[in-house]
C-alpha atoms as a PDB file:
ATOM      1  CA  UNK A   1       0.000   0.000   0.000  1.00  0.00           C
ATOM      2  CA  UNK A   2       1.571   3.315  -1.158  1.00  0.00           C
ATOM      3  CA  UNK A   3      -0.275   6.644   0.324  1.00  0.00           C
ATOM      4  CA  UNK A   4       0.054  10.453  -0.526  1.00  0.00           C
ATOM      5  CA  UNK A   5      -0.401  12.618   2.397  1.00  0.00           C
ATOM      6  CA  UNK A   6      -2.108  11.981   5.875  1.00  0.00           C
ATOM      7  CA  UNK A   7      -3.401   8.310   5.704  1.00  0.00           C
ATOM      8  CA  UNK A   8      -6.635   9.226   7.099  1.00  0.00           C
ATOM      9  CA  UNK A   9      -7.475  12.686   6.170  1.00  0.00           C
ATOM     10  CA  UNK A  10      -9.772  14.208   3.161  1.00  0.00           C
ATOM     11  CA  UNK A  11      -7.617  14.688   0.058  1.00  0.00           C
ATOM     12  CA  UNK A  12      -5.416  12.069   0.886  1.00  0.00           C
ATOM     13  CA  UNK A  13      -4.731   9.305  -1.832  1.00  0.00           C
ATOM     14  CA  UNK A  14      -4.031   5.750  -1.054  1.00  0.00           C
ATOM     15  CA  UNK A  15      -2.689   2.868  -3.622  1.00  0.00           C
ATOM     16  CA  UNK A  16      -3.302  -0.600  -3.355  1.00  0.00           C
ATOM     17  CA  UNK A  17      -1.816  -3.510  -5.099  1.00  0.00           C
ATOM     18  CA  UNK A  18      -3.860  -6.734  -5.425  1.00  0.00           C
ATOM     19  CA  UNK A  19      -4.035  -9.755  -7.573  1.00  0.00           C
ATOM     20  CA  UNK A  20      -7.444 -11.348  -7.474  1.00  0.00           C
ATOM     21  CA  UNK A  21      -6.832 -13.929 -10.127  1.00  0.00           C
ATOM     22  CA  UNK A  22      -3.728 -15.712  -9.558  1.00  0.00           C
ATOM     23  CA  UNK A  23      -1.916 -13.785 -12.805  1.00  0.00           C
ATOM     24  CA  UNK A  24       1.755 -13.005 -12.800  1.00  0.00           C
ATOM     25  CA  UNK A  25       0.726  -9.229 -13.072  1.00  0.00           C
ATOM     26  CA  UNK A  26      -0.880  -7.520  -9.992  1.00  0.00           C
ATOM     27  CA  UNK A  27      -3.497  -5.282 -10.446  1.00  0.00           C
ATOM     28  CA  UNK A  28      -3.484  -1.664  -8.494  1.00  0.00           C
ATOM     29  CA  UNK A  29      -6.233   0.935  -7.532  1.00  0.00           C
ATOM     30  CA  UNK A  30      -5.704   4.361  -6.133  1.00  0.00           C
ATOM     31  CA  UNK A  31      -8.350   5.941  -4.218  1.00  0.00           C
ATOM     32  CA  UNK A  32      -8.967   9.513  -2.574  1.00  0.00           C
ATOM     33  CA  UNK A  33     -10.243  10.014   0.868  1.00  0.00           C
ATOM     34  CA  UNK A  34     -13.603  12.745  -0.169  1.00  0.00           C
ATOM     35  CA  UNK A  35     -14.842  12.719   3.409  1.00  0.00           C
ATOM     36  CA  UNK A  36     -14.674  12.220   7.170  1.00  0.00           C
ATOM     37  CA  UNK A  37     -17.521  12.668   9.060  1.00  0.00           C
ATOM     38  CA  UNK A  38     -16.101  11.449  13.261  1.00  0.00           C
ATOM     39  CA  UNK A  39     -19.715  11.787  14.302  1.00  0.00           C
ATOM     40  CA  UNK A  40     -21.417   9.806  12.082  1.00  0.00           C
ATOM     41  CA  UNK A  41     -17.937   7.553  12.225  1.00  0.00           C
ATOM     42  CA  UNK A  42     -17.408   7.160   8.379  1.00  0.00           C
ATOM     43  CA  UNK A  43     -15.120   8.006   5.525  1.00  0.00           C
ATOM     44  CA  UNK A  44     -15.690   8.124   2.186  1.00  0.00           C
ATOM     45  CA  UNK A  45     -13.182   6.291  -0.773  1.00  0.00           C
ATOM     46  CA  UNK A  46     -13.195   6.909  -4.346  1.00  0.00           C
ATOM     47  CA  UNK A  47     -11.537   5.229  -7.023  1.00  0.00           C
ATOM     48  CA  UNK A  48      -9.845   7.506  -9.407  1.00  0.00           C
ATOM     49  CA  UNK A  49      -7.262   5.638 -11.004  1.00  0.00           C
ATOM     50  CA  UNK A  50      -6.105   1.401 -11.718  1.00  0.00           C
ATOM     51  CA  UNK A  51      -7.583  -0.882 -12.939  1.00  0.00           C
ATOM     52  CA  UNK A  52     -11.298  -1.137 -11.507  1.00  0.00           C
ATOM     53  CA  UNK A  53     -12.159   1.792 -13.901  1.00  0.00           C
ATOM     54  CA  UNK A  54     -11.469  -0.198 -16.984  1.00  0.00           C
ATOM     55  CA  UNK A  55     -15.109  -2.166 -15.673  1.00  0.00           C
ATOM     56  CA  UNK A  56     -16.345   0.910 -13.814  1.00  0.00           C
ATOM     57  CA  UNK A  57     -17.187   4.883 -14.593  1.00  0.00           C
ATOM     58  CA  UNK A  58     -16.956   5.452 -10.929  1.00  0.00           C
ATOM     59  CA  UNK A  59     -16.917   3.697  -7.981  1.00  0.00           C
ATOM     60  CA  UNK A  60     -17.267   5.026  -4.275  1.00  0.00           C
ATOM     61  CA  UNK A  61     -16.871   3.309  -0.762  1.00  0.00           C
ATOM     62  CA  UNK A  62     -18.222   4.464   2.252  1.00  0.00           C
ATOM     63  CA  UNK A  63     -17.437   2.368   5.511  1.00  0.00           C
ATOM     64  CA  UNK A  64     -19.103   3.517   8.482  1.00  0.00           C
ATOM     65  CA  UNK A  65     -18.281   2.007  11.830  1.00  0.00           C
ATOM     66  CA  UNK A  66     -21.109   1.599  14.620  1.00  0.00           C
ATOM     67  CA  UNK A  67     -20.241  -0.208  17.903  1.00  0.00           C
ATOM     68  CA  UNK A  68     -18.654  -3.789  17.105  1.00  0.00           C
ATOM     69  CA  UNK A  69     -19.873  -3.723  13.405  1.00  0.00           C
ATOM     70  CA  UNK A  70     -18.379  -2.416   9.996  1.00  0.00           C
ATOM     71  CA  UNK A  71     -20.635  -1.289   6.829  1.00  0.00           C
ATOM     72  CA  UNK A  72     -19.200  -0.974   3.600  1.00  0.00           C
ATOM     73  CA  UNK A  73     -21.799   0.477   1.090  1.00  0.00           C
ATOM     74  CA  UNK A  74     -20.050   0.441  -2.756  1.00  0.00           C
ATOM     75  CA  UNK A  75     -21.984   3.245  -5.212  1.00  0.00           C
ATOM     76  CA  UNK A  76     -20.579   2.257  -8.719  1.00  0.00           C
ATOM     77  CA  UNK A  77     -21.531   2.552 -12.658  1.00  0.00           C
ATOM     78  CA  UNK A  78     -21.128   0.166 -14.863  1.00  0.00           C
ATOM     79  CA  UNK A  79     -19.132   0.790 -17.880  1.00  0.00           C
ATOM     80  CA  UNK A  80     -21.601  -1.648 -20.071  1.00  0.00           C
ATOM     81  CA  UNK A  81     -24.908  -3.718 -19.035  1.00  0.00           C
ATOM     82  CA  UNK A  82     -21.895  -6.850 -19.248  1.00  0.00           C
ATOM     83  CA  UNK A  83     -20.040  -5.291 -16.363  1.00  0.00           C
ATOM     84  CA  UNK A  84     -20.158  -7.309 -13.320  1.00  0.00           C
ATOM     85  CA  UNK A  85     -21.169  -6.747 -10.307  1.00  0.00           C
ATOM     86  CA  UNK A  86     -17.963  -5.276  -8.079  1.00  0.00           C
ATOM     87  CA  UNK A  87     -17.508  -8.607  -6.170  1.00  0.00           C
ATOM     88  CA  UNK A  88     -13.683  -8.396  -6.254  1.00  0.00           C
ATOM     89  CA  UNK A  89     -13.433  -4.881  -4.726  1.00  0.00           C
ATOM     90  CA  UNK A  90     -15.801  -6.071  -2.345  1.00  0.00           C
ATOM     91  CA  UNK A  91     -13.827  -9.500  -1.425  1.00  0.00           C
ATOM     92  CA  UNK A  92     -10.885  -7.480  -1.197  1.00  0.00           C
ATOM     93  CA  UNK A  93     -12.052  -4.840   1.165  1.00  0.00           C
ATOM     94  CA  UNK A  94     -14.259  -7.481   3.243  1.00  0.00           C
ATOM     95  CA  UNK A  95     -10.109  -9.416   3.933  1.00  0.00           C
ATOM     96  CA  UNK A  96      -8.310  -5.916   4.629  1.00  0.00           C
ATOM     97  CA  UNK A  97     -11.244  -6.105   7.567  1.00  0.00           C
ATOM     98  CA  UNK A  98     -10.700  -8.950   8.591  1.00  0.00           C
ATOM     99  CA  UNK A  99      -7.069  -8.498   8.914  1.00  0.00           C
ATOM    100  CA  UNK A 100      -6.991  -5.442  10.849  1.00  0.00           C
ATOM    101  CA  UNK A 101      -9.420  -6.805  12.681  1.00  0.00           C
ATOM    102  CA  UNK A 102      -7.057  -9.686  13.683  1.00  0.00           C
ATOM    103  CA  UNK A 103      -4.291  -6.990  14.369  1.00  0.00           C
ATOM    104  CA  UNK A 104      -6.342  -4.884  16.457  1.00  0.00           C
ATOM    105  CA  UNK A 105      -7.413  -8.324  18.592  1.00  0.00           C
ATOM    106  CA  UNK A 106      -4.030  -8.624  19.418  1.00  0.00           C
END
C-alpha cells in the first residue's frame, strides 16, 4: 500500500496492489479520501485511477463504523450492461477487515 499525504485525512490518496486472479501481473487501484464525518464515524473512498475503472465509470466506498460492526456500502456505474457486479473490490475490502481486525485483537 503506497499513500500520498495523511493516511486518514480528506484529500489524501491511497494505492493498493492486489491480484485477485492468480496472474503473474498484480493489479493496483488508487483511491482519494472525499470525506470524514467522526460523528457519524465514516469516511468516504473513491476510485480515481487502476484498474477497476477499466469495468467501472466510478466507484465510491463508504465504511461507516457503529459499535462492534463495519458497513461498507459500494456506489458504482457500470461501464456496459456486461459489467459485473464489483464482487472483487468487495472480497478485497471485506479481507483488509478482517485483517486489521485480527491486528487490532491482538
Amino acid at each position: 500500500m503506497d499513500h500520498e499525504g495523511e493516511s486518514i485525512k480528506i484529500g489524501s490518496i491511497v494505492s493498493w496492489t492486489y491480484n485477485d486472479d492468480g496472474s503473474e501481473k498484480d493489479k493496483i487501484v488508487k483511491e482519494v479520501i472525499e470525506a470524514i464525518d467522526p460523528e457519524e464515524k465514516s469516511i468516504t473512498w473513491k476510485v480515481i485511477g487502476g484498474d477497476l475503472l477499466e469495468l467501472y465509470d466510478s466507484l465510491t466506498i463508504i465504511t461507516t463504523c457503529e459499535h462492534e460492526w463495519t458497513t461498507c456500502s459500494f456506489i458504482y456505474e457500470k461501464k456496459t450492461e456486461d459489467t459485473p457486479e464489483p464482487l472483487v473490490p468487495f472480497g478485497f475490502l471485506l479481507n483488509l477487515i478482517k485483517e486489521m481486525e485480527g491486528h487490532l485483537l491482538k
